[in-house]
Structure formats: C-alpha cells, structure tokens
N, C-alpha and C. Protein backbone atom coordinates (compact mmCIF):
# COMPACT_ATOMS: atom_id res chain seq x y z
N UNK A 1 -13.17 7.90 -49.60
CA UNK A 1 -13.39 7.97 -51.03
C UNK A 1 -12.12 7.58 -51.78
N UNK A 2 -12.14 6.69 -52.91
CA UNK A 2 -10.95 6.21 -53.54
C UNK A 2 -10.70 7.26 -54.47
N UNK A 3 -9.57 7.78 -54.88
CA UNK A 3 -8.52 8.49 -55.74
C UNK A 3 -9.76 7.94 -56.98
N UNK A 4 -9.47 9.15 -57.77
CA UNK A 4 -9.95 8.99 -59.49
C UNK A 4 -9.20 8.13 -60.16
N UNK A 5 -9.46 7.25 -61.51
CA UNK A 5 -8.44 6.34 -62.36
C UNK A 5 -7.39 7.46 -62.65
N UNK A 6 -6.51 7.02 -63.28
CA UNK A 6 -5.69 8.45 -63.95
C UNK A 6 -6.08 7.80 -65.39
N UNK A 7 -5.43 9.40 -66.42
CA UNK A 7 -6.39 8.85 -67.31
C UNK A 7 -5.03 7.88 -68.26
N UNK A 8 -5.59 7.64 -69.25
CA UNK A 8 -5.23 6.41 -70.24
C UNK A 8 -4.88 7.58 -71.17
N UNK A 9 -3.10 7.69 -71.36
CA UNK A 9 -2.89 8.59 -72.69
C UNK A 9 -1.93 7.78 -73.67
N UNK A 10 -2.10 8.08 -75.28
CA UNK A 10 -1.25 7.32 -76.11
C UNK A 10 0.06 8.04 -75.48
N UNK A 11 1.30 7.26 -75.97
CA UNK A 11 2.74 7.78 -75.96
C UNK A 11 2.98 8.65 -77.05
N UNK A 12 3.37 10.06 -76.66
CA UNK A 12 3.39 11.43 -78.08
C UNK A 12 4.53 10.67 -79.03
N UNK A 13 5.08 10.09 -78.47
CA UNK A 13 5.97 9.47 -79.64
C UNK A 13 5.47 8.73 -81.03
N UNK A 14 4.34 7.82 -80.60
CA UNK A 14 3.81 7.27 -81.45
C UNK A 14 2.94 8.19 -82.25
N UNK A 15 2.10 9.51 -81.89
CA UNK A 15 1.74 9.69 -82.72
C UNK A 15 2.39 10.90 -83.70
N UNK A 16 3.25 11.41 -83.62
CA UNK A 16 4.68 12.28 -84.01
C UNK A 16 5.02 11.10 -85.33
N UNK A 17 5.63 9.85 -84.95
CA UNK A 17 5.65 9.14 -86.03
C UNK A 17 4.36 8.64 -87.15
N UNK A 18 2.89 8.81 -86.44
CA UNK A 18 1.85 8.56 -87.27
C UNK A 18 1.67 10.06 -88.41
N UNK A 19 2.44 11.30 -87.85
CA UNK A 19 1.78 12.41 -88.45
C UNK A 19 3.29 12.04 -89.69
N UNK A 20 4.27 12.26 -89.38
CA UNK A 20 5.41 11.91 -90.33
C UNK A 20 5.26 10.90 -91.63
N UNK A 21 4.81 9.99 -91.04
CA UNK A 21 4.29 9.01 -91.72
C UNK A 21 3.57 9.63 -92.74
N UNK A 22 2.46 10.19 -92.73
CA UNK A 22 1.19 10.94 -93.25
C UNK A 22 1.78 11.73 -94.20
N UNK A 23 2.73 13.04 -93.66
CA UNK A 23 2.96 13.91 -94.79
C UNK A 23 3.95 13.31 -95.60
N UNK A 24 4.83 12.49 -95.20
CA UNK A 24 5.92 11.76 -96.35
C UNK A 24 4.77 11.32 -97.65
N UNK A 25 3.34 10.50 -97.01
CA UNK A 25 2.51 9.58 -97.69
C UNK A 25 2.09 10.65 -98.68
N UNK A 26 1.93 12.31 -98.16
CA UNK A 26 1.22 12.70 -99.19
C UNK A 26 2.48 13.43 -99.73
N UNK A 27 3.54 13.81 -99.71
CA UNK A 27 4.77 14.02 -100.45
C UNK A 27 4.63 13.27 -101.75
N UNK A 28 4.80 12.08 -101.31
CA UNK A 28 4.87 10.77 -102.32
C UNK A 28 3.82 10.86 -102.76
N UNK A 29 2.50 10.88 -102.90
CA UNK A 29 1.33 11.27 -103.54
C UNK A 29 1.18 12.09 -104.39
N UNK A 30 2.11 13.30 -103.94
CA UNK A 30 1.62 14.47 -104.77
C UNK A 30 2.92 14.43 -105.70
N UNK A 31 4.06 13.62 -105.81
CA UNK A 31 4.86 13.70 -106.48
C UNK A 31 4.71 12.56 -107.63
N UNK A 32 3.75 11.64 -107.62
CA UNK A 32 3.47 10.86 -108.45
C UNK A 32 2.50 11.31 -109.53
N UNK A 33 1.60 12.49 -108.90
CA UNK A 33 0.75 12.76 -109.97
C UNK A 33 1.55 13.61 -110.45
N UNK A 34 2.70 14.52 -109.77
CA UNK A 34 3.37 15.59 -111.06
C UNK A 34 4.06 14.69 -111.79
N UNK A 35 4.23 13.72 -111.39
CA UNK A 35 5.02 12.67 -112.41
C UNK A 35 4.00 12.28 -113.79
N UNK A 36 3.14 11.86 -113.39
CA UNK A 36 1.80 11.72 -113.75
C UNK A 36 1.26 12.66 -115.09
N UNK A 37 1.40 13.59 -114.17
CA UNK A 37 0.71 14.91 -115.56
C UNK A 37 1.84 15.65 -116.24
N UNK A 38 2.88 15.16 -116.16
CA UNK A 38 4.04 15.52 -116.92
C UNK A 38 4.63 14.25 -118.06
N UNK A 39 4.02 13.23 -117.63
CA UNK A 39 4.51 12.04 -118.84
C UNK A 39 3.64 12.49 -119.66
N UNK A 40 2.39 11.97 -119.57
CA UNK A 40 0.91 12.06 -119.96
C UNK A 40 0.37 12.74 -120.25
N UNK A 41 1.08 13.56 -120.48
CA UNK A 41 0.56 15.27 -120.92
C UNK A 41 0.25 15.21 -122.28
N UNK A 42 -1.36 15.34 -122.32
CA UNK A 42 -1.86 15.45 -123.77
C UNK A 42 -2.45 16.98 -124.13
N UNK A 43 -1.92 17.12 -125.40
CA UNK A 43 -2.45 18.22 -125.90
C UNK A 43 -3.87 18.09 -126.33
N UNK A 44 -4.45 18.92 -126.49
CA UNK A 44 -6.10 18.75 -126.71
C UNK A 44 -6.33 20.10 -127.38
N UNK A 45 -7.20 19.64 -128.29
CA UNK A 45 -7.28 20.97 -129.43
C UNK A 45 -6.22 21.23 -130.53
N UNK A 46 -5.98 22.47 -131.24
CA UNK A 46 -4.81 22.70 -132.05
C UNK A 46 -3.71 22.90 -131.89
C-alpha cells in the first residue's frame, strides 16, 4: 500500500501578513470616516 499524499498547507507567514494587512485596512477605514464626520459635521435643527 502506498503512503497517503501529505497534505498541501499555505506558509503561516503569508497569512499573518494577509491578517495585518486587513486590520491596518480597517484602521485606515475607520480613521477616515472620523475624519469624515468631524469636517462635515452638520448641525440639523436649532
């Protein structure tokens, strides 16, 4: 009987840099809308 394949894994490195990637993306996301609702800040009503 032949040995099983071994299996096929990504390198943890690459995806360590995909998650980094991600929260910088939403850092920068969420710092554009406080940018956002702090220029643009309309009063409404009296």
């Amino acid at each position: 009987m032949p040995p099983p394949p071994p299996e096929v894994r990504a390198p943890r490195g690459q995806w360590s840099l995909i998650y980094l990637a991600c929260c910088v993306l939403a850092v920068l996301v969420m710092a554009l809308l406080y940018w956002f609702s702090s220029r643009f800040n309309v009063r409404m009503g009296a």
